[in-house]
N, C-alpha and C. Protein backbone atom coordinates (compact mmCIF):
# COMPACT_ATOMS: atom_id res chain seq x y z
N UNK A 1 19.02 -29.32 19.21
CA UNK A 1 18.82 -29.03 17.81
C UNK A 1 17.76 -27.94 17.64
N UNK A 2 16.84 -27.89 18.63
CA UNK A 2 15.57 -27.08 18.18
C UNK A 2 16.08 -25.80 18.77
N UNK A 3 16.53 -25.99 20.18
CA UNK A 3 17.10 -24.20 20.22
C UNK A 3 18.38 -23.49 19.13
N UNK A 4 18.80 -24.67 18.67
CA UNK A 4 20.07 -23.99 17.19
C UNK A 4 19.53 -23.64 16.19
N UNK A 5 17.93 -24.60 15.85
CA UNK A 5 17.29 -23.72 14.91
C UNK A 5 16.64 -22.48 15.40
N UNK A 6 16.03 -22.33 16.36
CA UNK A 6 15.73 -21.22 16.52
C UNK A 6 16.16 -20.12 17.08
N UNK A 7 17.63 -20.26 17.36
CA UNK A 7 18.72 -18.89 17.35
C UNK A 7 18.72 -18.82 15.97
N UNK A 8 18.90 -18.88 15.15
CA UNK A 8 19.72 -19.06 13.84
C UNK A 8 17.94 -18.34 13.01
N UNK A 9 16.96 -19.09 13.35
CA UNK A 9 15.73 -18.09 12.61
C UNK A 9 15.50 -16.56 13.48
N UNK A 10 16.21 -16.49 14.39
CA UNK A 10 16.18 -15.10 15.68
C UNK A 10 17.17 -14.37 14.54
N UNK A 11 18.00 -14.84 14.01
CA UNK A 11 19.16 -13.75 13.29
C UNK A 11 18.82 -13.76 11.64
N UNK A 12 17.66 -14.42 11.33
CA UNK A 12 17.32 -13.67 9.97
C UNK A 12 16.16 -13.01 10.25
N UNK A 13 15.25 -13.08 11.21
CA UNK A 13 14.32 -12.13 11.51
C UNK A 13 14.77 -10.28 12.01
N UNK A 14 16.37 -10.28 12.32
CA UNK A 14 16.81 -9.81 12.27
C UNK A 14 17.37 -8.74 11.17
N UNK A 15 18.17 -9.96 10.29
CA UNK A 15 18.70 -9.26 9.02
C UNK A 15 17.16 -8.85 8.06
N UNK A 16 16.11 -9.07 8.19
CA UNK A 16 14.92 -8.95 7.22
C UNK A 16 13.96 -8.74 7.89
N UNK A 17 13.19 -7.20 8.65
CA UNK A 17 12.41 -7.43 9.54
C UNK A 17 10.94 -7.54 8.92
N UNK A 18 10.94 -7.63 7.67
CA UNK A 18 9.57 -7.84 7.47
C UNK A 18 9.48 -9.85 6.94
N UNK A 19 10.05 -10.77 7.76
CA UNK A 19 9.87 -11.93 7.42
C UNK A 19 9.12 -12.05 7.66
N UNK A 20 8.22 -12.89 6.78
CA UNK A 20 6.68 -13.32 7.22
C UNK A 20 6.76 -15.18 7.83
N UNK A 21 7.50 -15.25 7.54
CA UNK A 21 7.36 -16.94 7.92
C UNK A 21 8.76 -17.54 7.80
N UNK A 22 9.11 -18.91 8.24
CA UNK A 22 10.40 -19.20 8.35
C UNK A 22 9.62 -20.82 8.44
N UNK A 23 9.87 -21.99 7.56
CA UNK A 23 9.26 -23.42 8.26
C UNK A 23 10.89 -24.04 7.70
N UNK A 24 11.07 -24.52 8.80
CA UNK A 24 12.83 -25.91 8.72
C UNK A 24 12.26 -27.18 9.46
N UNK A 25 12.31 -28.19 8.38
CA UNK A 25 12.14 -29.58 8.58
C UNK A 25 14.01 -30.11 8.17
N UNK A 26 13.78 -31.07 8.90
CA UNK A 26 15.25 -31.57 9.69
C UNK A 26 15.00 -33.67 9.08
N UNK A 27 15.98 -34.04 7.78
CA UNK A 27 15.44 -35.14 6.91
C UNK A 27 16.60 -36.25 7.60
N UNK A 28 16.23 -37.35 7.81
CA UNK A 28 17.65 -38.00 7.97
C UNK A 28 17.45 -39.53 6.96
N UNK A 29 18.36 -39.73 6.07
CA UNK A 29 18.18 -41.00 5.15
C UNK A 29 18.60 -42.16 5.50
N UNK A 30 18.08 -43.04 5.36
CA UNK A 30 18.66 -44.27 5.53
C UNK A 30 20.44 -44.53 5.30
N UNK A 31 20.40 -45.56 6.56
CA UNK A 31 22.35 -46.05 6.73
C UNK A 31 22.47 -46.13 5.02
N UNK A 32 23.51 -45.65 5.05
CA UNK A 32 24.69 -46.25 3.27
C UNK A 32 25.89 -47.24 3.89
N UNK A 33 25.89 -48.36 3.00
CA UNK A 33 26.71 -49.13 3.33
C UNK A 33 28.82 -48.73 3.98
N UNK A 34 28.49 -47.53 2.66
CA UNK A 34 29.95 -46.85 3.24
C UNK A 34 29.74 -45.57 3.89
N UNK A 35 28.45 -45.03 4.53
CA UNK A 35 28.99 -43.76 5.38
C UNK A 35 27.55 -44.30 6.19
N UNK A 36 28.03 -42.84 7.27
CA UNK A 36 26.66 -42.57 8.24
C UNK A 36 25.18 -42.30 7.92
N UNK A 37 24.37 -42.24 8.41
CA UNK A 37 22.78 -41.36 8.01
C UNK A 37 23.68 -39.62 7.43
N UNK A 38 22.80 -39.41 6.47
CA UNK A 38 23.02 -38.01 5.52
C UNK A 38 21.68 -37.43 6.42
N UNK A 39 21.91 -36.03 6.61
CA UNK A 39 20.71 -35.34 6.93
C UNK A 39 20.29 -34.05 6.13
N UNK A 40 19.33 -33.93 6.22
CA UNK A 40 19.22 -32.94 4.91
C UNK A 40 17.98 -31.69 5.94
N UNK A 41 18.62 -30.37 5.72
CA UNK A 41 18.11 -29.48 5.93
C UNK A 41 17.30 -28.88 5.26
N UNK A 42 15.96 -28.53 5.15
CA UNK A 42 15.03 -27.82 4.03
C UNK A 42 14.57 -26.24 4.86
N UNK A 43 14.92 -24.96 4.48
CA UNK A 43 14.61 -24.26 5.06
C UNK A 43 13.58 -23.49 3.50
N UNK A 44 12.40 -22.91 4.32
CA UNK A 44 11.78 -22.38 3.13
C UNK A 44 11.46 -20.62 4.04
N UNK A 45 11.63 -19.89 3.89
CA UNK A 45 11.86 -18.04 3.96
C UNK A 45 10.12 -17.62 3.28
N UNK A 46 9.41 -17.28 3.95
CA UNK A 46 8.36 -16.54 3.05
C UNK A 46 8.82 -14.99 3.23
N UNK A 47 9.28 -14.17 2.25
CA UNK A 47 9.41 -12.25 2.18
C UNK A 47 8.12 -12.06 1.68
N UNK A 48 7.74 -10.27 1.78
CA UNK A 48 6.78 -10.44 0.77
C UNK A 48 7.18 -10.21 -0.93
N UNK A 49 6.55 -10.79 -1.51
CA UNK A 49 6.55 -10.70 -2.71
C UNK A 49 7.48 -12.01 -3.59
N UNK A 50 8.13 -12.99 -2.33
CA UNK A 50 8.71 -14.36 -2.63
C UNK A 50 9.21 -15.05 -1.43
N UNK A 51 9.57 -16.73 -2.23
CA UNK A 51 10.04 -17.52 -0.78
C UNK A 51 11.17 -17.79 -2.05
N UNK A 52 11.97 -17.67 -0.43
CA UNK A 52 13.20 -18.31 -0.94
C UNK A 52 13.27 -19.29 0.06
N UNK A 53 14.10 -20.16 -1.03
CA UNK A 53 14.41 -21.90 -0.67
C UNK A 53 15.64 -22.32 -0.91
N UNK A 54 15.94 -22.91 0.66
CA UNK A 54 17.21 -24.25 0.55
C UNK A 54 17.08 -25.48 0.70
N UNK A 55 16.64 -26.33 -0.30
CA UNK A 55 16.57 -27.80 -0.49
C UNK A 55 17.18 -28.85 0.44
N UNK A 56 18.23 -28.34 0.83
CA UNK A 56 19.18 -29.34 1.62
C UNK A 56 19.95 -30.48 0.91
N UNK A 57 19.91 -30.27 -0.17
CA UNK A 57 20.63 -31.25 -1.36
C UNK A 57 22.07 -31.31 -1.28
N UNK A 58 22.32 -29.92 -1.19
CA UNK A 58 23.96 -29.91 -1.24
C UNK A 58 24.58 -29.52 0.08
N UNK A 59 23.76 -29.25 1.13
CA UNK A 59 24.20 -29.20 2.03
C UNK A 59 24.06 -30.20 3.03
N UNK A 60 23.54 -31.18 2.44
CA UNK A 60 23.27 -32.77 3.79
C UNK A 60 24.87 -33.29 4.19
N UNK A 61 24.92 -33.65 5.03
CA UNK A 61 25.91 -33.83 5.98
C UNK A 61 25.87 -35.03 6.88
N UNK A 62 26.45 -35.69 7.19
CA UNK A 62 26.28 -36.53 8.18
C UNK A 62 26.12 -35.98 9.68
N UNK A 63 26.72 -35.00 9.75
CA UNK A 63 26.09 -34.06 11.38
C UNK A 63 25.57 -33.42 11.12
N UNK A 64 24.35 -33.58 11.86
CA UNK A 64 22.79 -32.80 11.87
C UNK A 64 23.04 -31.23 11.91
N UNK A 65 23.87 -30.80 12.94
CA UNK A 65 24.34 -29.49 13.22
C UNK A 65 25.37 -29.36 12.11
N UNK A 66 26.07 -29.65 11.17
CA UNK A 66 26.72 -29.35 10.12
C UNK A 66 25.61 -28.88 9.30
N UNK A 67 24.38 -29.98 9.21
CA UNK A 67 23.67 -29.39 7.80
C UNK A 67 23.13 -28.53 8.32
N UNK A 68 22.53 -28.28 9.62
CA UNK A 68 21.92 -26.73 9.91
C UNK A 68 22.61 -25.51 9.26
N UNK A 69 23.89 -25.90 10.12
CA UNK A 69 24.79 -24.57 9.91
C UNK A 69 24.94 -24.57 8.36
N UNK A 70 25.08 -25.20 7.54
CA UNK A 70 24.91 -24.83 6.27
C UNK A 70 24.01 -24.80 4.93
N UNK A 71 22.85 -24.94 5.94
CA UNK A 71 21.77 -24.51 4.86
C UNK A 71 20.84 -23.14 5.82
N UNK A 72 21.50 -22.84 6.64
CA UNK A 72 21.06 -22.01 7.35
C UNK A 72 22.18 -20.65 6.98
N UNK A 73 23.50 -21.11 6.65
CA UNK A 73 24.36 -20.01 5.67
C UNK A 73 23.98 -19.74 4.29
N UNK A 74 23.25 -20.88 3.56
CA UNK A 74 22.75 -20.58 2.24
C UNK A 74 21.75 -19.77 2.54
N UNK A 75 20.69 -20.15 3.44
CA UNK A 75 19.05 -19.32 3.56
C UNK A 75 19.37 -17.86 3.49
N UNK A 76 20.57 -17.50 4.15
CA UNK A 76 21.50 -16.04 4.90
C UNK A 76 21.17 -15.33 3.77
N UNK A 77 22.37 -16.01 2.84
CA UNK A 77 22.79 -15.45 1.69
C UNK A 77 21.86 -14.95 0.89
N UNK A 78 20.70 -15.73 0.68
CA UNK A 78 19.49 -15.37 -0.08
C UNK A 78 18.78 -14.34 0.47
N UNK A 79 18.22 -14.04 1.72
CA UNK A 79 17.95 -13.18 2.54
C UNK A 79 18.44 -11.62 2.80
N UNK A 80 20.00 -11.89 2.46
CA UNK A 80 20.71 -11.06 2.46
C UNK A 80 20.93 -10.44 0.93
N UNK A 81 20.68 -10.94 -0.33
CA UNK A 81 20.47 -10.78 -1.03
C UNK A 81 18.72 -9.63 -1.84
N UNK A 82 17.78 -10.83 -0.90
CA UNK A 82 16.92 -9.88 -0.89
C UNK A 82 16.37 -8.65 -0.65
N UNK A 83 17.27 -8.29 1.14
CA UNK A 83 17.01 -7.16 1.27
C UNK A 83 18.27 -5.84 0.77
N UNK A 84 19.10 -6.82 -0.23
CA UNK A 84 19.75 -5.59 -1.09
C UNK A 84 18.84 -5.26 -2.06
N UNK A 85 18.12 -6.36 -2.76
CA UNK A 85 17.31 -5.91 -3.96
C UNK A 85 15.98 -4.85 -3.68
N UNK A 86 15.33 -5.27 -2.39
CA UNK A 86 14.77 -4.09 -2.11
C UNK A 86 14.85 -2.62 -1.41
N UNK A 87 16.27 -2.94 -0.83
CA UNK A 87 16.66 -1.56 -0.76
C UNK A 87 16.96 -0.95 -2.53
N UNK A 88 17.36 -1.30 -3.19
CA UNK A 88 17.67 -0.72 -4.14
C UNK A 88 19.36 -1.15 -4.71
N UNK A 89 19.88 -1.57 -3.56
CA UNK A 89 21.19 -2.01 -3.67
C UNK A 89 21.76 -2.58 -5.11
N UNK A 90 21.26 -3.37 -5.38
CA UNK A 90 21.42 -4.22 -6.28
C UNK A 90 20.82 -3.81 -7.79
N UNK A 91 21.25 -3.87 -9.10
CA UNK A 91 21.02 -3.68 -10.29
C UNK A 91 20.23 -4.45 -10.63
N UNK A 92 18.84 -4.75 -11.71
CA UNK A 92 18.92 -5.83 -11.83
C UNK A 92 19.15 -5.72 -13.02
N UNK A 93 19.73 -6.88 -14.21
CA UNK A 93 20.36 -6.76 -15.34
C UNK A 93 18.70 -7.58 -16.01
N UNK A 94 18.45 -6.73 -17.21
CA UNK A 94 17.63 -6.69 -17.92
C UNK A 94 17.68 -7.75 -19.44
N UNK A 95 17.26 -8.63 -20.15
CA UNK A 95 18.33 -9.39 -21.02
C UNK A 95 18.08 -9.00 -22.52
């Protein structure tokens, strides 16, 4: 588990080379009468000038490596998002 998180923080240090920080805590909840332990991924991104955050709410899973892989595709997205907005990529709409 710990080397999947840390391939997976190797490829947003990548997509964003000015990341300043990366912290993933790994949650697992108590048995439910009708399913397995839920695990919940929390990844928090420090850029400069914001952190972006994935809660692990909607991506908990009963396989640990499921919720990685998908709160580690949400973290992406945000990341990838960011460094459109500071390239310039992105508009931002004014209201």
């Amino acid at each position: 588990m710990d080397a999947e998180i840390r391939k997976r923080v190797a490829k947003l240090e990548k997509l964003c080379s000015d990341l300043l920080g990366c912290q993933v805590s790994v949650e697992s909840e108590a048995n439910k009468k009708q399913q397995g332990k839920l695990y919940r991924v929390r990844v928090d991104v420090t850029v400069p000038g914001s952190e972006l955050v994935v809660d692990g709410s909607r991506t908990a899973n009963e396989d640990a490596y499921v919720a990685v892989r998908d709160s580690f595709d949400a973290i992406t997205r945000q990341v990838e998002e960011y460094v459109q907005r500071r390239r310039g990529d992105v508009k931002s709409h004014t209201a």
